[in-house]
C-alpha atoms as a PDB file:
ATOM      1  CA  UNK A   1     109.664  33.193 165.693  1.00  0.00           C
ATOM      2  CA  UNK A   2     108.604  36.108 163.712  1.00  0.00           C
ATOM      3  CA  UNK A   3     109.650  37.141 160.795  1.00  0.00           C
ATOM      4  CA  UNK A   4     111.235  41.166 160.756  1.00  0.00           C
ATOM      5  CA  UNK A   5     110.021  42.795 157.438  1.00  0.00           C
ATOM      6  CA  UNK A   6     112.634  44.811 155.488  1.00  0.00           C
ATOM      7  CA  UNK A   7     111.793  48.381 155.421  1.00  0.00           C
ATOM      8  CA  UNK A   8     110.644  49.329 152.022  1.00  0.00           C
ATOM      9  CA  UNK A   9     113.572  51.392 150.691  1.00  0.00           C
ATOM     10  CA  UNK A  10     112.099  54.832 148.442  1.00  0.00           C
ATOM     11  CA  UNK A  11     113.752  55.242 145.267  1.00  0.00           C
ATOM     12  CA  UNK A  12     116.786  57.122 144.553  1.00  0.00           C
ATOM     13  CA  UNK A  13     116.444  60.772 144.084  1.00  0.00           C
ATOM     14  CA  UNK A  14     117.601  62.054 141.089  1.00  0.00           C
ATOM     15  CA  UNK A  15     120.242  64.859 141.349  1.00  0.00           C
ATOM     16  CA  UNK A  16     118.693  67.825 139.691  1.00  0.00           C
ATOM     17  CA  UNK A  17     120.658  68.917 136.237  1.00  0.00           C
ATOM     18  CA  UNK A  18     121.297  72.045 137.711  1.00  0.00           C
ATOM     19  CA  UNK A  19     122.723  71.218 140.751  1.00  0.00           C
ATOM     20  CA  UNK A  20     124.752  68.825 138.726  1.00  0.00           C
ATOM     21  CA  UNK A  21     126.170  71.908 136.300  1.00  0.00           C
ATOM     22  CA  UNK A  22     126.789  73.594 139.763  1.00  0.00           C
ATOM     23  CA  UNK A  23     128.648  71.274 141.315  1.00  0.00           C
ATOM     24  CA  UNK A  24     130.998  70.985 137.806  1.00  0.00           C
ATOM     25  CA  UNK A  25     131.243  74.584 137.994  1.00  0.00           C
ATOM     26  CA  UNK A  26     132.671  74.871 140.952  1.00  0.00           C
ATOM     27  CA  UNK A  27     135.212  72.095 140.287  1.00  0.00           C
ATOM     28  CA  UNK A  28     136.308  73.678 137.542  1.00  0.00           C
ATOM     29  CA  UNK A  29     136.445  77.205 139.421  1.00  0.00           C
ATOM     30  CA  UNK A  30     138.853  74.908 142.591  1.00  0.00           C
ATOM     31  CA  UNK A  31     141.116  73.552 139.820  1.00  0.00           C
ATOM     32  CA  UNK A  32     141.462  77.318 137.968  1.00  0.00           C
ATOM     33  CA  UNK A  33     141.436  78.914 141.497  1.00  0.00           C
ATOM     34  CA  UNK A  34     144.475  76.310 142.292  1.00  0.00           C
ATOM     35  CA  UNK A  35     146.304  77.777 139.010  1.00  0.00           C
ATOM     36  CA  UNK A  36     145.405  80.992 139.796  1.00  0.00           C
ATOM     37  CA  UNK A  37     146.936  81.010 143.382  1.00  0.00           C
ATOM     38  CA  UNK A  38     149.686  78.732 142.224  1.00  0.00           C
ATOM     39  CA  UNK A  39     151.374  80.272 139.337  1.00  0.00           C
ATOM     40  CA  UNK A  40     149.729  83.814 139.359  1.00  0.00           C
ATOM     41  CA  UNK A  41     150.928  84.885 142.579  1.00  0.00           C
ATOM     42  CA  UNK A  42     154.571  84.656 142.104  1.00  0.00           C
ATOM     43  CA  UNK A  43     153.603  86.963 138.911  1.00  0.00           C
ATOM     44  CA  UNK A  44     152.199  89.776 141.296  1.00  0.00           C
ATOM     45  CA  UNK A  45     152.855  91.224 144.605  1.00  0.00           C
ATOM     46  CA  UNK A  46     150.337  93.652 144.720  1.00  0.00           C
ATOM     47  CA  UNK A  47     146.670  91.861 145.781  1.00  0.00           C
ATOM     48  CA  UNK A  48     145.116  89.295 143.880  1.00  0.00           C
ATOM     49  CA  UNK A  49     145.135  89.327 140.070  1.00  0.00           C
ATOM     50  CA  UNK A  50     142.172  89.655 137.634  1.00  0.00           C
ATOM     51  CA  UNK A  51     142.351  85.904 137.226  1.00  0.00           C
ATOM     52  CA  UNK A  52     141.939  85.027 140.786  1.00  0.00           C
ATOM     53  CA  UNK A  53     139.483  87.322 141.236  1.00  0.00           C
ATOM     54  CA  UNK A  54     137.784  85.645 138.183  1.00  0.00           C
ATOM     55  CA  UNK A  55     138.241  81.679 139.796  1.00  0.00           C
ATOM     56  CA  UNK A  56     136.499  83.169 142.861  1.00  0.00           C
ATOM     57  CA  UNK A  57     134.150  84.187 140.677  1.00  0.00           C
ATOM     58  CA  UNK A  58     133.255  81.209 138.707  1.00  0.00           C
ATOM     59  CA  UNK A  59     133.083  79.231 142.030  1.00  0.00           C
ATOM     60  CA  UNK A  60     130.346  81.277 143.563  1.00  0.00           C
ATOM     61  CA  UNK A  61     128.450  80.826 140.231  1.00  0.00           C
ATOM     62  CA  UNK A  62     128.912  77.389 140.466  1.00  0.00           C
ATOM     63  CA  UNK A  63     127.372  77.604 144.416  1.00  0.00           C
ATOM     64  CA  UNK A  64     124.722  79.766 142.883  1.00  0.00           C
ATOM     65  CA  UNK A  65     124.048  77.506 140.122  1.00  0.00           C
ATOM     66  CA  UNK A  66     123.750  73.965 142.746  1.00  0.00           C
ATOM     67  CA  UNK A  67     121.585  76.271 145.258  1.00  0.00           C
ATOM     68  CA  UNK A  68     119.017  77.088 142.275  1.00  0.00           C
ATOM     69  CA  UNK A  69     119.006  73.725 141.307  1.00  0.00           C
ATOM     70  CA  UNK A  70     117.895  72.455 144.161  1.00  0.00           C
ATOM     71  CA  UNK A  71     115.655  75.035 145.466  1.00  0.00           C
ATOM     72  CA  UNK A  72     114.011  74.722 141.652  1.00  0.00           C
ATOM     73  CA  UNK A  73     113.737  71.029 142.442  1.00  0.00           C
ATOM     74  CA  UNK A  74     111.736  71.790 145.977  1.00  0.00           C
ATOM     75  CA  UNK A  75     109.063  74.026 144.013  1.00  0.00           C
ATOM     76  CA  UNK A  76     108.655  71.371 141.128  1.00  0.00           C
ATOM     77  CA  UNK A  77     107.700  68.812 143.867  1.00  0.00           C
ATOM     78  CA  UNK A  78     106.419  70.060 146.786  1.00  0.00           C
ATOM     79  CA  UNK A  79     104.926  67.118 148.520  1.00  0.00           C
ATOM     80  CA  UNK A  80     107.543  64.672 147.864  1.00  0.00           C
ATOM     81  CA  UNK A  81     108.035  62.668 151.460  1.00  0.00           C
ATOM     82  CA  UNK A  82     111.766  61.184 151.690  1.00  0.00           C
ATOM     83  CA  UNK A  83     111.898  61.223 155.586  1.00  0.00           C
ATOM     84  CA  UNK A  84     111.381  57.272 157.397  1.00  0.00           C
ATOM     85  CA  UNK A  85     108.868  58.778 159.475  1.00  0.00           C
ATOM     86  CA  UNK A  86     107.122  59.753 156.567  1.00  0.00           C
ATOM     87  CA  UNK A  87     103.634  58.621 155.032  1.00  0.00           C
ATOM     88  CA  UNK A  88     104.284  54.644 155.317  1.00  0.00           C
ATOM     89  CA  UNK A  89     100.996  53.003 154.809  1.00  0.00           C
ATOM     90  CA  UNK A  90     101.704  50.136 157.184  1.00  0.00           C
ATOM     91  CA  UNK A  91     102.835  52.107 160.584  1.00  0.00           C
ATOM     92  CA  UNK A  92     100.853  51.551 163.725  1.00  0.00           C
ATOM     93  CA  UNK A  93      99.452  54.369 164.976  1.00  0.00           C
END
């Protein structure tokens, strides 16, 4: 009867602070893009108004924001390893 060894589990990425203001961006763009469409549209029959045109806005800054985050995060550490196949020290090969 042998004994299975756990799997040593990596630490826990951190979320880049970028990505984070990214993803907060873009919820605030959803909830003023929700406004926008709700209230704004029974104002105007013509297209979409300024202020839905700004809520799109913010909310691609916001995906602009989380993709720079993480792509800044990739060039700050390039050789960081998170896949199980991976460097592990202890793997038969």
């Amino acid at each position: 009867m042998g004994t299975n060894p756990q799997p040593v589990r990596a630490p826990a990425q951190r979320i880049p602070g970028l990505t984070k203001a990214g993803a907060a961006t873009i919820v605030f763009g959803l909830v003023f893009d929700l406004s926008e469409h709700s209230f704004a549209a029974a104002r105007t029959t013509a297209g979409f108004s300024i202020g839905e045109h700004a809520a799109h806005l913010v909310v691609l800054v916001g995906m602009i924001l989380g993709l720079v985050g993480i792509i800044a995060d990739g060039v700050r550490h390039p050789g960081r390893v998170d896949r199980p196949e991976g460097r592990d020290p202890r793997a038969v090969r």
